[in-house]
C-alpha atoms as a PDB file:
ATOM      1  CA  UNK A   1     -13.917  82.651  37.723  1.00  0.00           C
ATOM      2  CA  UNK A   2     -16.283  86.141  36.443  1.00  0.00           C
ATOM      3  CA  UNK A   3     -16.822  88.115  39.390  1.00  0.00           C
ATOM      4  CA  UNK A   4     -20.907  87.530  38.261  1.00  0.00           C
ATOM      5  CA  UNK A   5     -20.205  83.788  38.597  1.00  0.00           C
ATOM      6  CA  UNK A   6     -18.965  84.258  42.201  1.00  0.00           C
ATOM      7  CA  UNK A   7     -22.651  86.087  43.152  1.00  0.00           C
ATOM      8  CA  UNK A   8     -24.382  83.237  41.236  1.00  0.00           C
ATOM      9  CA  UNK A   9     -22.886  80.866  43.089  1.00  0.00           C
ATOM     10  CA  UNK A  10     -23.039  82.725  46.709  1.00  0.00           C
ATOM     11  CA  UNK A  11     -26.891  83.200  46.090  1.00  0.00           C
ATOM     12  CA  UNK A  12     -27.720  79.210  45.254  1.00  0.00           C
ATOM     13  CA  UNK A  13     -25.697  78.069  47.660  1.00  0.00           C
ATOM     14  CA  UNK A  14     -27.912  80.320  49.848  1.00  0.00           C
ATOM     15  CA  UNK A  15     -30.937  79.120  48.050  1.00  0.00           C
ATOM     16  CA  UNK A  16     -30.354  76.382  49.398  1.00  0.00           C
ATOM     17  CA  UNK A  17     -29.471  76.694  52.577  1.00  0.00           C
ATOM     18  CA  UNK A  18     -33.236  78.551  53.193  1.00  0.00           C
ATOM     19  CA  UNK A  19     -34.888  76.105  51.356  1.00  0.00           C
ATOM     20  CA  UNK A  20     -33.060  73.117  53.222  1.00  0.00           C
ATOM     21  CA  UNK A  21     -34.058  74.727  56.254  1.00  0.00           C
ATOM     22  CA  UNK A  22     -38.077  75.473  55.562  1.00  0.00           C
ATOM     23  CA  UNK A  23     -38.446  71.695  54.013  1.00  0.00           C
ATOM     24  CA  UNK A  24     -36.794  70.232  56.413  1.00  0.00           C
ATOM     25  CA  UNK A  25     -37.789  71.954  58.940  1.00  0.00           C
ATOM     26  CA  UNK A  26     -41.344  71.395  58.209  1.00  0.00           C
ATOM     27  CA  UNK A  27     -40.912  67.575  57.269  1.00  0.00           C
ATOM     28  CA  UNK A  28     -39.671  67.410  61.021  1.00  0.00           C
ATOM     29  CA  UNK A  29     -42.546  68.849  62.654  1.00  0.00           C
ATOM     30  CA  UNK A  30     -45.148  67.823  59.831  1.00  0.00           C
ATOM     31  CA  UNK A  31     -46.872  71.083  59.907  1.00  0.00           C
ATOM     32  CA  UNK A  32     -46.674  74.192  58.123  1.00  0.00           C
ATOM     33  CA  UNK A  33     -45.803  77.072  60.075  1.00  0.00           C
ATOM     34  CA  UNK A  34     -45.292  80.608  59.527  1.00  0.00           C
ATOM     35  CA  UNK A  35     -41.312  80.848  60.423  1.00  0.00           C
ATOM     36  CA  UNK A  36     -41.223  77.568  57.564  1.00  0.00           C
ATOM     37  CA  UNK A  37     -42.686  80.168  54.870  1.00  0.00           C
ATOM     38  CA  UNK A  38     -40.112  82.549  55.748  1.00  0.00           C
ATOM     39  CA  UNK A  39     -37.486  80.284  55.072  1.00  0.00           C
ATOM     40  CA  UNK A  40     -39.202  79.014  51.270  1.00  0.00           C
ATOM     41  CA  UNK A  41     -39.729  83.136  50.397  1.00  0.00           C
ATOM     42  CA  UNK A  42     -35.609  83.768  51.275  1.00  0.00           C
ATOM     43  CA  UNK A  43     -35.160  80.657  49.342  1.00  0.00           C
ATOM     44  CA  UNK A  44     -37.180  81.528  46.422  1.00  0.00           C
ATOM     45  CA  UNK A  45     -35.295  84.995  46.298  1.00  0.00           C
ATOM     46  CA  UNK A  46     -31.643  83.705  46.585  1.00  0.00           C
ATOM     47  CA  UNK A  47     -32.169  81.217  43.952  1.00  0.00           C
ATOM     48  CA  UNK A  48     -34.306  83.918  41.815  1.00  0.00           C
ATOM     49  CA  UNK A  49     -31.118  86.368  42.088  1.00  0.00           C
ATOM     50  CA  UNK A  50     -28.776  83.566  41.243  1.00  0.00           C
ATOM     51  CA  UNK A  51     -30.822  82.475  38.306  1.00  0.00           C
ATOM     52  CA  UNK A  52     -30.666  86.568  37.836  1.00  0.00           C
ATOM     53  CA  UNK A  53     -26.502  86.983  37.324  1.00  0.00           C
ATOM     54  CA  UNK A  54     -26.430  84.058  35.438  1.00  0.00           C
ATOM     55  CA  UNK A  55     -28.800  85.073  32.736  1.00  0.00           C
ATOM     56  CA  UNK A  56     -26.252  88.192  33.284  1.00  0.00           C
ATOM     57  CA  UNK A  57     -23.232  86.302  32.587  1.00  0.00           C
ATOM     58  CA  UNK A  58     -24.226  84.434  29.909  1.00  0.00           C
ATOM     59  CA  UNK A  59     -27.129  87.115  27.977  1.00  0.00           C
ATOM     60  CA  UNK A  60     -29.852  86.652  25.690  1.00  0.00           C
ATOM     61  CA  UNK A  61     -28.541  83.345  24.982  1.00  0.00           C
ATOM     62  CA  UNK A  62     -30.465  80.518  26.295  1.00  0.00           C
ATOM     63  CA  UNK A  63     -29.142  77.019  25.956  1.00  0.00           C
ATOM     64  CA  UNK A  64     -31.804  74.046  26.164  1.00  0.00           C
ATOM     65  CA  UNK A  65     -29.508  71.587  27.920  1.00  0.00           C
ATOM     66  CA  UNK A  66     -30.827  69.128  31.034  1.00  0.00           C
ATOM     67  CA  UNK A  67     -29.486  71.725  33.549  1.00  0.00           C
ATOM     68  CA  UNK A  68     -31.329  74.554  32.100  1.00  0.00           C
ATOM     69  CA  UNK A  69     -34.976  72.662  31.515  1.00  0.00           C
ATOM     70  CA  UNK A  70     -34.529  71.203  35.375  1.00  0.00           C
ATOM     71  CA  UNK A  71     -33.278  74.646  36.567  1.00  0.00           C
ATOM     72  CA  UNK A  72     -36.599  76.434  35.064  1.00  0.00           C
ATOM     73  CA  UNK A  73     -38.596  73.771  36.369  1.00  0.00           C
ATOM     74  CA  UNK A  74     -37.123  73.846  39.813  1.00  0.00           C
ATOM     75  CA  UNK A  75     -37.527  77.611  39.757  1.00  0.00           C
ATOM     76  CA  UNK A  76     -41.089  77.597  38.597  1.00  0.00           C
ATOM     77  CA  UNK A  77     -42.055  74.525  41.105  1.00  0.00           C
ATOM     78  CA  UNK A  78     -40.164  76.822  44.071  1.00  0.00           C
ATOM     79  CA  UNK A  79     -42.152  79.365  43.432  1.00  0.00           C
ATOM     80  CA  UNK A  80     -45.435  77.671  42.999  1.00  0.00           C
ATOM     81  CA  UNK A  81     -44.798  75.835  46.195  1.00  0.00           C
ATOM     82  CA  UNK A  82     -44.119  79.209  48.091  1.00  0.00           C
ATOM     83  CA  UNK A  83     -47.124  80.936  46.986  1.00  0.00           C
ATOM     84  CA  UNK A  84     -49.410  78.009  47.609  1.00  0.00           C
ATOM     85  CA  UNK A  85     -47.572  77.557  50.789  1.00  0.00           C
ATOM     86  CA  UNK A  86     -48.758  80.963  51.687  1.00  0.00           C
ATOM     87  CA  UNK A  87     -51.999  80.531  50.437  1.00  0.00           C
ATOM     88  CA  UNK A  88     -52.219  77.863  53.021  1.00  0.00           C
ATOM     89  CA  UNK A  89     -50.859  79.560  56.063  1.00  0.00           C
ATOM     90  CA  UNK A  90     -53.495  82.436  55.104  1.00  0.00           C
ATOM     91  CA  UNK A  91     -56.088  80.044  54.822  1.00  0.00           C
ATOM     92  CA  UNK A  92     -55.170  78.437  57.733  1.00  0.00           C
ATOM     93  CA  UNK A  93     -56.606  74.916  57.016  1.00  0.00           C
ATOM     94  CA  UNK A  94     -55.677  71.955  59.266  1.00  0.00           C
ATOM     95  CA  UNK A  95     -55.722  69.097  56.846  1.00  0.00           C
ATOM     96  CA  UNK A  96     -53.579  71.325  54.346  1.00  0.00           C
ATOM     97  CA  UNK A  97     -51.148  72.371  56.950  1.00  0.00           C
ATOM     98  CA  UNK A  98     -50.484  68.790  58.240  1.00  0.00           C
ATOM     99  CA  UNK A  99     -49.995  67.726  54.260  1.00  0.00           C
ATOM    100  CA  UNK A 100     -48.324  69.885  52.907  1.00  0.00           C
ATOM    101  CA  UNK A 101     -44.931  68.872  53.539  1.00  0.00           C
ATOM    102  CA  UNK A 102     -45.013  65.663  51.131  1.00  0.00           C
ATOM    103  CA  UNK A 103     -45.316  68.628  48.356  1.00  0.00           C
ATOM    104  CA  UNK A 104     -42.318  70.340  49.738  1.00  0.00           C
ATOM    105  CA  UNK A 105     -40.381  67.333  49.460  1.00  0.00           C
ATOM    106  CA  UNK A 106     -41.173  66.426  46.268  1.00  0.00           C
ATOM    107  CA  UNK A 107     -40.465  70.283  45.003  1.00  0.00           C
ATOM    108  CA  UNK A 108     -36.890  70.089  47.059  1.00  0.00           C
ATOM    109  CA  UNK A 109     -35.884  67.621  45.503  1.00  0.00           C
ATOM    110  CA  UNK A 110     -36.618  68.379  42.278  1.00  0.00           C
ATOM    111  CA  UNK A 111     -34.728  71.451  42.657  1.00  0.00           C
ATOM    112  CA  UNK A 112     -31.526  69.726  43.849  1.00  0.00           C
ATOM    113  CA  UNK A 113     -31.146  68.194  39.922  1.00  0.00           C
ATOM    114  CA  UNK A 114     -30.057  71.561  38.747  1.00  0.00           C
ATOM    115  CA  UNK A 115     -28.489  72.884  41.588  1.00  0.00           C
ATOM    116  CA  UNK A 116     -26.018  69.586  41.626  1.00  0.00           C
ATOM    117  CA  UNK A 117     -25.518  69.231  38.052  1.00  0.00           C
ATOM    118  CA  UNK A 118     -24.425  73.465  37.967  1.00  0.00           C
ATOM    119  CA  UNK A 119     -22.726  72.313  40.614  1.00  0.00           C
ATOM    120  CA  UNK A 120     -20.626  69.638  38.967  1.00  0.00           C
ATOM    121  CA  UNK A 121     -20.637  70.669  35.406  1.00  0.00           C
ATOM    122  CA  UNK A 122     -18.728  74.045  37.141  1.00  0.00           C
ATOM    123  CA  UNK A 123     -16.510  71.884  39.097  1.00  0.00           C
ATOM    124  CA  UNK A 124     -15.321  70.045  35.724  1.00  0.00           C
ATOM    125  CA  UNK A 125     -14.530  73.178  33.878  1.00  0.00           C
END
């Protein structure tokens, strides 16, 4: 296995161990709290820089395949969620704060399609 596949692989896996944690965290106490956006933000980054060395390993080429359209969209949704998420903690809302962990949910899961099917499709090779 490439060296830059080893990184890749170390940073999702880290991904989502920080995301796991915020969500889940947050689901458990069903409100947003300040130490849960740390956790989404570390997330966000490790799966950023994963996303990063693979781009690395495999270049300009970019292959439209189910992995790669849920892998953007789990990306994008990650880091929609994060920034809203911190939107909300600035604003400091109640009724947002007490909600906003159905979102996070939703988003998490999302991005567990293309973290699983890397996953496995690496696993068969």
């Amino acid at each position: 296995m490439p060296e830059i596949v080893k990184y890749a692989l170390i940073y999702f896996t880290l991904a989502l161990l920080f995301y796991s944690i915020g969500v889940w965290a947050e689901r458990i106490k069903k409100e947003l709290k300040p130490w849960h956006l740390i956790f989404f933000w570390l997330g966000l980054i490790a799966d950023t820089l994963g996303t990063a060395y693979v781009k690395k390993q495999v270049g300009d080429v970019l292959i439209f395949n189910f992995h790669t359209i849920t892998g953007i969209l789990g990306l994008l949704l990650m880091a929609v969620h994060t920034v809203w998420a911190t939107y909300i903690i600035i604003k400091n809302d109640p009724k947002q704060l007490t909600t906003f962990h159905k979102f996070s949910l939703i988003v998490w899961l999302i991005w567990l399609i293309p973290y699983f099917t890397g996953f496995f499709s690496g696993m068969t090779r």
